[in-house]
Protein backbone atom coordinates (compact mmCIF):
# COMPACT_ATOMS: atom_id res chain seq x y z
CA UNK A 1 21.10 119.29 -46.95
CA UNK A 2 20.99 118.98 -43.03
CA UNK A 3 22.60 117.69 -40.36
CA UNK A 4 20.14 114.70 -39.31
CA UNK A 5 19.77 114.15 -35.54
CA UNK A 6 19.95 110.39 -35.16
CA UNK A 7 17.37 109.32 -32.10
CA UNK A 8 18.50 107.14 -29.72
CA UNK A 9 17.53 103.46 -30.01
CA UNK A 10 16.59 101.09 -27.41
CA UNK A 11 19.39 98.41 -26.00
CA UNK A 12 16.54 96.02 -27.68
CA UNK A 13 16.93 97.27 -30.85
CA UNK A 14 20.90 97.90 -30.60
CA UNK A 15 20.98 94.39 -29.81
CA UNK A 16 18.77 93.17 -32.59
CA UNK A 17 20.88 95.32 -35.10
CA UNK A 18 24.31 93.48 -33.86
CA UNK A 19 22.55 90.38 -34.40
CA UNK A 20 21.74 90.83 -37.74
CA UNK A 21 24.92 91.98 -38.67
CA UNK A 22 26.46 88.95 -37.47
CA UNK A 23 23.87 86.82 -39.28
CA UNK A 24 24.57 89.06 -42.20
CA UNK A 25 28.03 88.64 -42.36
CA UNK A 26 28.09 84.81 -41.99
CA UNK A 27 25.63 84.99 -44.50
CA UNK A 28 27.90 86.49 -46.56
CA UNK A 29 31.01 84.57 -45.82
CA UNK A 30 29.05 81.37 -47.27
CA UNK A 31 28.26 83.31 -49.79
CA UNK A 32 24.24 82.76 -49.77
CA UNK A 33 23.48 85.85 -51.89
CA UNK A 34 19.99 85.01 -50.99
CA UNK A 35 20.27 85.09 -47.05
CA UNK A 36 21.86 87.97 -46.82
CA UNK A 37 19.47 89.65 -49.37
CA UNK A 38 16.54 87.82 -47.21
CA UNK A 39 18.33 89.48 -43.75
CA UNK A 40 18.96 93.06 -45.04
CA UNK A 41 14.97 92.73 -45.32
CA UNK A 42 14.95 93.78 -42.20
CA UNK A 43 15.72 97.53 -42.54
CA UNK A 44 11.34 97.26 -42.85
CA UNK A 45 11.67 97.54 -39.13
CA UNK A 46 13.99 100.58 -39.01
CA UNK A 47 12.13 102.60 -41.39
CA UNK A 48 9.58 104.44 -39.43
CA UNK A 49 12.18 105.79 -36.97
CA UNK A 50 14.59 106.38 -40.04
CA UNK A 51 11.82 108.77 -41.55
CA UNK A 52 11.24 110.34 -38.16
CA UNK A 53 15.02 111.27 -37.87
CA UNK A 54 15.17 112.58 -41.53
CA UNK A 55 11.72 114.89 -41.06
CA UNK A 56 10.16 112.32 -43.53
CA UNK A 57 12.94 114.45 -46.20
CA UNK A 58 15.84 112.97 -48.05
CA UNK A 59 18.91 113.56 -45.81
CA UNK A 60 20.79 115.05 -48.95
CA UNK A 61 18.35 116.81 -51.25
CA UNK A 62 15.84 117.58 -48.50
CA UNK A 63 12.76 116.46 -50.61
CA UNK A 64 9.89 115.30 -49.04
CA UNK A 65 10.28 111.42 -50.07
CA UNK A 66 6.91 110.07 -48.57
CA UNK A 67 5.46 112.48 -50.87
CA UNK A 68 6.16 110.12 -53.31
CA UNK A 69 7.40 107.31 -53.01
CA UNK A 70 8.72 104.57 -49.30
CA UNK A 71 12.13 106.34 -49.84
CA UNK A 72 15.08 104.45 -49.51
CA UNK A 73 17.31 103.27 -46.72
CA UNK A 74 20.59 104.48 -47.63
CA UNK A 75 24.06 103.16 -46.46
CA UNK A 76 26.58 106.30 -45.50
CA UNK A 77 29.62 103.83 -46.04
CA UNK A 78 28.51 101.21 -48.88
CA UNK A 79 27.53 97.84 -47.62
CA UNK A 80 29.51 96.62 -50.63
CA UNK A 81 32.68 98.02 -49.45
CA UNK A 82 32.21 98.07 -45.59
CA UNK A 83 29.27 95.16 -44.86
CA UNK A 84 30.38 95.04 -40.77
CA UNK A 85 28.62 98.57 -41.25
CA UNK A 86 24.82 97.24 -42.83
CA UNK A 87 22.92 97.73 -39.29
CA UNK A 88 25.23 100.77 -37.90
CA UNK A 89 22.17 103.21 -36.96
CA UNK A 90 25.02 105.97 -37.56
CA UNK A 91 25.48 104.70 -41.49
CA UNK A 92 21.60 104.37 -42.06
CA UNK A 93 19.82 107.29 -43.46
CA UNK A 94 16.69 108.33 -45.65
CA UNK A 95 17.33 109.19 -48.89
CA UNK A 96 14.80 109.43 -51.94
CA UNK A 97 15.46 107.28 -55.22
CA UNK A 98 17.70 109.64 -57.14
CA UNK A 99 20.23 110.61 -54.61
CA UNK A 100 20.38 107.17 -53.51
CA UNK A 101 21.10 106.10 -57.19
CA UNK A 102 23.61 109.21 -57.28
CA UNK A 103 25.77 108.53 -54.42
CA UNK A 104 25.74 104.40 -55.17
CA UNK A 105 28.50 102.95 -53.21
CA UNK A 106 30.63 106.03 -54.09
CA UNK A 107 33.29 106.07 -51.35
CA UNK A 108 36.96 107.80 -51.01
CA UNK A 109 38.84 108.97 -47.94
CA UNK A 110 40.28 111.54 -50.33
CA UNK A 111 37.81 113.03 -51.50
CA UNK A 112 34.88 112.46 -48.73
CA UNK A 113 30.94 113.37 -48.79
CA UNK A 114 29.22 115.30 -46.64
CA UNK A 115 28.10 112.89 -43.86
CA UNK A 116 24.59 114.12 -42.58
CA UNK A 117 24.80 112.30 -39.28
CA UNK A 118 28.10 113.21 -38.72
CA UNK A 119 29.38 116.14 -40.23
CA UNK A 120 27.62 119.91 -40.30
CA UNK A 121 26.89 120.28 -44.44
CA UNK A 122 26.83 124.16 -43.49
CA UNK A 123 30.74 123.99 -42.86
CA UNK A 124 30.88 122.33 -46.59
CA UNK A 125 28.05 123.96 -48.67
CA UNK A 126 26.56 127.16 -49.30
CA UNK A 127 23.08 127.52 -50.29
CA UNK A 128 21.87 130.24 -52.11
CA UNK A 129 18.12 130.04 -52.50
CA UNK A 130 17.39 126.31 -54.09
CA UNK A 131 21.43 126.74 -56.02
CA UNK A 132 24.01 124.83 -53.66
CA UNK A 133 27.92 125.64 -53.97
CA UNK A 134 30.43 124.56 -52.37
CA UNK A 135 33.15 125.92 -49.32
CA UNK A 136 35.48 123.23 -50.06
CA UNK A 137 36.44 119.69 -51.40
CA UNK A 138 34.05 117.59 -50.08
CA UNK A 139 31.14 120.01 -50.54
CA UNK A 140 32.20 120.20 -54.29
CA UNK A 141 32.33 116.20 -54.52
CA UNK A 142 28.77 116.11 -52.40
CA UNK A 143 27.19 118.54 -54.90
CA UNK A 144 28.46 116.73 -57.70
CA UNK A 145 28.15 113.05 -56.82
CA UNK A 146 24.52 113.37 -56.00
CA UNK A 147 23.77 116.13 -58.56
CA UNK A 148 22.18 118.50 -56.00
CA UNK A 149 21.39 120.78 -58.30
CA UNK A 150 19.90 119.25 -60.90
CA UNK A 151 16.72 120.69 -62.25
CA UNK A 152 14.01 119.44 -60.45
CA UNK A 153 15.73 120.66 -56.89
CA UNK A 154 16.27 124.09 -58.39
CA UNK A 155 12.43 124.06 -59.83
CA UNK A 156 11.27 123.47 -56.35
């Protein structure tokens, strides 16, 4: 796991991201499952530059996702808990299928994971070849919650 340098995006694309949130969230607030579904489509757009950001790895396991598979857009802060947050370039990161389906919409200010945009993993985990402990509470929970070492990370 890395820290992943987000790139700047263009007022154009700032803008277009506040504008589908808002169409998101009004979406959501008629509750058309299907509209908001239809506008969260739209991550399509963000991809490219979300693989460019992530070196084309998963921002938590570091595999190489295009290797096999589009990768996922993952949501830092779950949309299902925090939707304002579905187009916040800061919450948006690559992730590959399994530590996507890991982390689901896990979320506690208690007990926090390792945010790869915004916090330095090195200050939470310690790696030790392809074996990942942890320095402290939220490395622990990060290690667990997505199963960073499960066997076909420590094969690799």
């Amino acid at each position: 796991m890395i820290k992943v340098a987000k790139s700047d995006i263009s007022k154009e694309v700032a803008q277009e991201l506040v504008e589908w949130t808002k169409d998101f969230l009004a979406a959501l607030g008629r509750k058309d499952k299907k509209e908001a579904d239809k506008i969260r489509k739209n991550y399509s757009h963000l991809k490219d530059q979300l693989v460019k950001d992530a070196h084309g790895k998963c921002a938590y396991c570091e595999t190489f996702v295009r290797h096999i598979s589009a990768g996922q857009t993952d949501h830092f802060s779950p949309v299902s808990k925090k939707p304002e947050l579905v187009f916040e370039w800061s919450n948006l990161v690559l992730a590959c299928e399994n530590c996507n389906r890991n982390k689901s919409a896990y979320e506690n200010d208690a007990m926090p994971l390792i945010h790869t945009v915004n916090d330095e993993p090195k200050d939470h985990i310690k790696f030790s070849g392809p074996f990942i402990s942890d320095r402290n509470d939220t490395g622990e929970v990060t290690v667990r919650q997505l199963d960073l070492n499960r066997k076909d990370l420590l094969a690799m």
